[in-house]
Structure formats: C-alpha cells, structure tokens
N, C-alpha and C. Protein backbone atom coordinates (compact mmCIF):
# COMPACT_ATOMS: atom_id res chain seq x y z
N UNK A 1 0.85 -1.18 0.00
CA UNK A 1 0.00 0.00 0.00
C UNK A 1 0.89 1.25 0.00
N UNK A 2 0.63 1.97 -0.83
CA UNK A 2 1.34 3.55 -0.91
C UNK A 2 1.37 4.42 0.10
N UNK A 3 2.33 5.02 1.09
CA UNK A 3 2.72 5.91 2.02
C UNK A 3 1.75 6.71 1.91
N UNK A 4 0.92 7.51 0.40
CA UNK A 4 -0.08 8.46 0.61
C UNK A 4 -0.40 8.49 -0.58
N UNK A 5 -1.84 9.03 -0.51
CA UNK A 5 -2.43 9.05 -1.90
C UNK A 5 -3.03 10.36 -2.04
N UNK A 6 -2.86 10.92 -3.30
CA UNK A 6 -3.34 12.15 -3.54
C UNK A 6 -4.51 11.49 -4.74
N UNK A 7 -5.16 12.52 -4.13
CA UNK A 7 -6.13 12.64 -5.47
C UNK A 7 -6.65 13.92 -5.92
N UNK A 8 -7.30 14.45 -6.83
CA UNK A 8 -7.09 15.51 -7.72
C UNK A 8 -8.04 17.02 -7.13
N UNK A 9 -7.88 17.77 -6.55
CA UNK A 9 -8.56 18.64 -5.81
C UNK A 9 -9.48 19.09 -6.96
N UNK A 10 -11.06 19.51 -6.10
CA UNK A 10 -12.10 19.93 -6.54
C UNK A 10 -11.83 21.45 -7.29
N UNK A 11 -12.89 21.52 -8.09
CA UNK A 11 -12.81 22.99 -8.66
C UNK A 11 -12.66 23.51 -7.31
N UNK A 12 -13.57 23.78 -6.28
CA UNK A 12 -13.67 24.81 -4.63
C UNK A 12 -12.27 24.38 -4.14
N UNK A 13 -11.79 23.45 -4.27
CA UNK A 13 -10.68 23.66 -3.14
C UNK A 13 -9.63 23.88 -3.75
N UNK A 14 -9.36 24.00 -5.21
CA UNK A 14 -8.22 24.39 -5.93
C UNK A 14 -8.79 26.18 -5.84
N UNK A 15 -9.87 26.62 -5.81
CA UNK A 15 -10.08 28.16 -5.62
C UNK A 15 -9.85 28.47 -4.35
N UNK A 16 -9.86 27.29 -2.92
CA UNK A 16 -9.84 28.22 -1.92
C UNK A 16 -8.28 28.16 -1.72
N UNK A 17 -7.65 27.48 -2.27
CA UNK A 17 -5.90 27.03 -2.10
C UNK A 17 -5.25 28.34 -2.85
N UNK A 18 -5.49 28.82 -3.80
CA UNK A 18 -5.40 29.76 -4.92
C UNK A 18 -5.73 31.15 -3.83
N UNK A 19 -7.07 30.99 -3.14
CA UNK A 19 -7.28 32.35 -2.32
C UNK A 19 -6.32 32.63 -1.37
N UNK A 20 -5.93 31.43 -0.39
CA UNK A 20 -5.57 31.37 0.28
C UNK A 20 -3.56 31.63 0.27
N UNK A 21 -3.41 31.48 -0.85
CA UNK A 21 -1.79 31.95 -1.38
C UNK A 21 -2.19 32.87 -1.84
N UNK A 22 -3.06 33.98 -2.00
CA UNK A 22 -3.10 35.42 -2.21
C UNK A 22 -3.12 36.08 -1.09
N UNK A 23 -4.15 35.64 0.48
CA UNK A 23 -3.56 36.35 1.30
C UNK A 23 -2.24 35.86 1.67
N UNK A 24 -2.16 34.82 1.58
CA UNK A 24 -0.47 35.16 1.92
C UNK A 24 0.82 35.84 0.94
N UNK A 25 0.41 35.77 0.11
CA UNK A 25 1.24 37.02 -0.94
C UNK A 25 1.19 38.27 -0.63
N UNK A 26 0.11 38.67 -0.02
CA UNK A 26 -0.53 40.20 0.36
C UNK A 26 0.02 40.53 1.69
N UNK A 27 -0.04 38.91 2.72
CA UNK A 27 0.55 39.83 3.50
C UNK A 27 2.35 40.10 3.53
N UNK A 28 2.92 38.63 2.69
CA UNK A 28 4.66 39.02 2.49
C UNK A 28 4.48 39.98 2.11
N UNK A 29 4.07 40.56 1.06
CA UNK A 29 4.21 41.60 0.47
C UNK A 29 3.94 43.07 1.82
N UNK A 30 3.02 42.84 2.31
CA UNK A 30 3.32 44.15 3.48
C UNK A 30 4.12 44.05 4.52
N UNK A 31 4.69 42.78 4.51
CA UNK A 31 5.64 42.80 5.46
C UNK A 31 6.92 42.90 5.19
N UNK A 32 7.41 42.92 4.01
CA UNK A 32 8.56 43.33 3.25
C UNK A 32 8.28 45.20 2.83
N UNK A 33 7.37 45.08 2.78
CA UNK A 33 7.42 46.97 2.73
C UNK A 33 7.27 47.60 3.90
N UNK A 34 7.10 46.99 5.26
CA UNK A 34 7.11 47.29 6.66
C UNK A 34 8.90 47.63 6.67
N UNK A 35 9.72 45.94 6.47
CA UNK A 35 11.03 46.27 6.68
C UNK A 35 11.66 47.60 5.85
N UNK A 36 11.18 47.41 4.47
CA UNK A 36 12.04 48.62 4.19
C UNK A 36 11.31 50.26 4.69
N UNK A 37 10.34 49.88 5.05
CA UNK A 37 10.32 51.11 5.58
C UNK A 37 11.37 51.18 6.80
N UNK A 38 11.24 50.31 7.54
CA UNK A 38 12.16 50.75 8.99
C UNK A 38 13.93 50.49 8.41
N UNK A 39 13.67 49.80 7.07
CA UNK A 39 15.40 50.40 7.14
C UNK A 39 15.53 51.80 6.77
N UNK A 40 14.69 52.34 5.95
CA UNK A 40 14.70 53.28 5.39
C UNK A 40 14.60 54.51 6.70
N UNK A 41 13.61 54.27 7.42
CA UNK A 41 14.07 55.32 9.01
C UNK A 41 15.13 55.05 9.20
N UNK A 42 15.63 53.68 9.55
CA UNK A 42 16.40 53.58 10.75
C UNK A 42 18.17 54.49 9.65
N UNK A 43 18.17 53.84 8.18
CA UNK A 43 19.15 55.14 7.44
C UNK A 43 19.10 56.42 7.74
N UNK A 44 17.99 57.18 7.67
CA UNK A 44 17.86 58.53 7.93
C UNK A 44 18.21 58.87 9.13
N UNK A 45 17.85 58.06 10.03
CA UNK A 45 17.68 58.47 11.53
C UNK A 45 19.72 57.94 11.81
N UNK A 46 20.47 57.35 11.57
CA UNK A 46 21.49 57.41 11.15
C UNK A 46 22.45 58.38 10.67
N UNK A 47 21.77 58.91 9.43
CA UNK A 47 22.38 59.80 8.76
C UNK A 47 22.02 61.50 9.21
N UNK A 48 21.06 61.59 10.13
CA UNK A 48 20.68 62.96 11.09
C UNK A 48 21.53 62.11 12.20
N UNK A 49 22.52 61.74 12.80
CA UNK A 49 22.93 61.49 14.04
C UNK A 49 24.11 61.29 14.13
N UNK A 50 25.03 61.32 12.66
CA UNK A 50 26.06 60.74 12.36
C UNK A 50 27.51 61.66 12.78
N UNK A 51 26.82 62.87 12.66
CA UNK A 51 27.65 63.95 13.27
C UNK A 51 27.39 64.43 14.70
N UNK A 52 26.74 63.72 15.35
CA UNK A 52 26.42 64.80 16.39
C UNK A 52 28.05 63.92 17.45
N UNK A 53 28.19 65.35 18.35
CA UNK A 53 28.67 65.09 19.15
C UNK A 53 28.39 64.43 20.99
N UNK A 54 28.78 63.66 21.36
CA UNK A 54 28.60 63.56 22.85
C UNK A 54 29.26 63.55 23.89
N UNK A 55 28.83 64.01 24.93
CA UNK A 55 30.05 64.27 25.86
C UNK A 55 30.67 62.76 26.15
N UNK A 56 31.59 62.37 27.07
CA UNK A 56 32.30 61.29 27.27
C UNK A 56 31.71 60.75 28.38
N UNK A 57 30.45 61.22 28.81
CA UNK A 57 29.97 60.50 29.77
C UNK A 57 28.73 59.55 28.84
N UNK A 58 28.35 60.20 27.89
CA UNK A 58 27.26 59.31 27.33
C UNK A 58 28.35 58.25 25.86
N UNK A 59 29.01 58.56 25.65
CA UNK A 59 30.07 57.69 24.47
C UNK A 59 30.07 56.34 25.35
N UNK A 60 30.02 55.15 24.36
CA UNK A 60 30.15 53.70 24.34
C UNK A 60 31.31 53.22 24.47
C-alpha cells in the first residue's frame, strides 16, 4: 500500500488554495514593505545622528 495518496482537488478547493496563497502574498508583500520602511528610518535616523557630538559621559 502507498505511504499516501493524492487525489485531484475539486474545482472549490483548488479556488480556496489559490485564495488562500493570495492572502499570503498580500501579506509578504506588506511585510517586506514594513522592513524597508524601517530600514529606510532607521538610514535617515542614522544619517541625522552621524555627526552629532557627545560628551564622554554618554560615548560607548
């Protein structure tokens, strides 16, 4: 007997499989434009800080 058997998904469940990898496309997709947004702050916020000076009590 075969480890597993597939058999051929219905019209509905090949549409809800199909729906269901669109929200998940939708949400990679906002969650990859989340990161570049925060790289994109966290550059700026970088590049406004890059000069500043601090006294030697707050330096690392």
């Amino acid at each position: 007997m075969p480890l597993s058997v597939f058999r051929p998904l219905t019209a509905a469940e090949h549409e809800q499989a199909l729906a269901r990898r669109a929200v998940l496309a939708e949400y990679d997709r906002r969650l990859i434009q989340q990161a570049q947004q925060a790289i994109r702050r966290s550059r700026e916020l970088l590049e406004m800080t890059k000069h500043q000076v601090f006294p030697p009590s707050q330096r690392g």
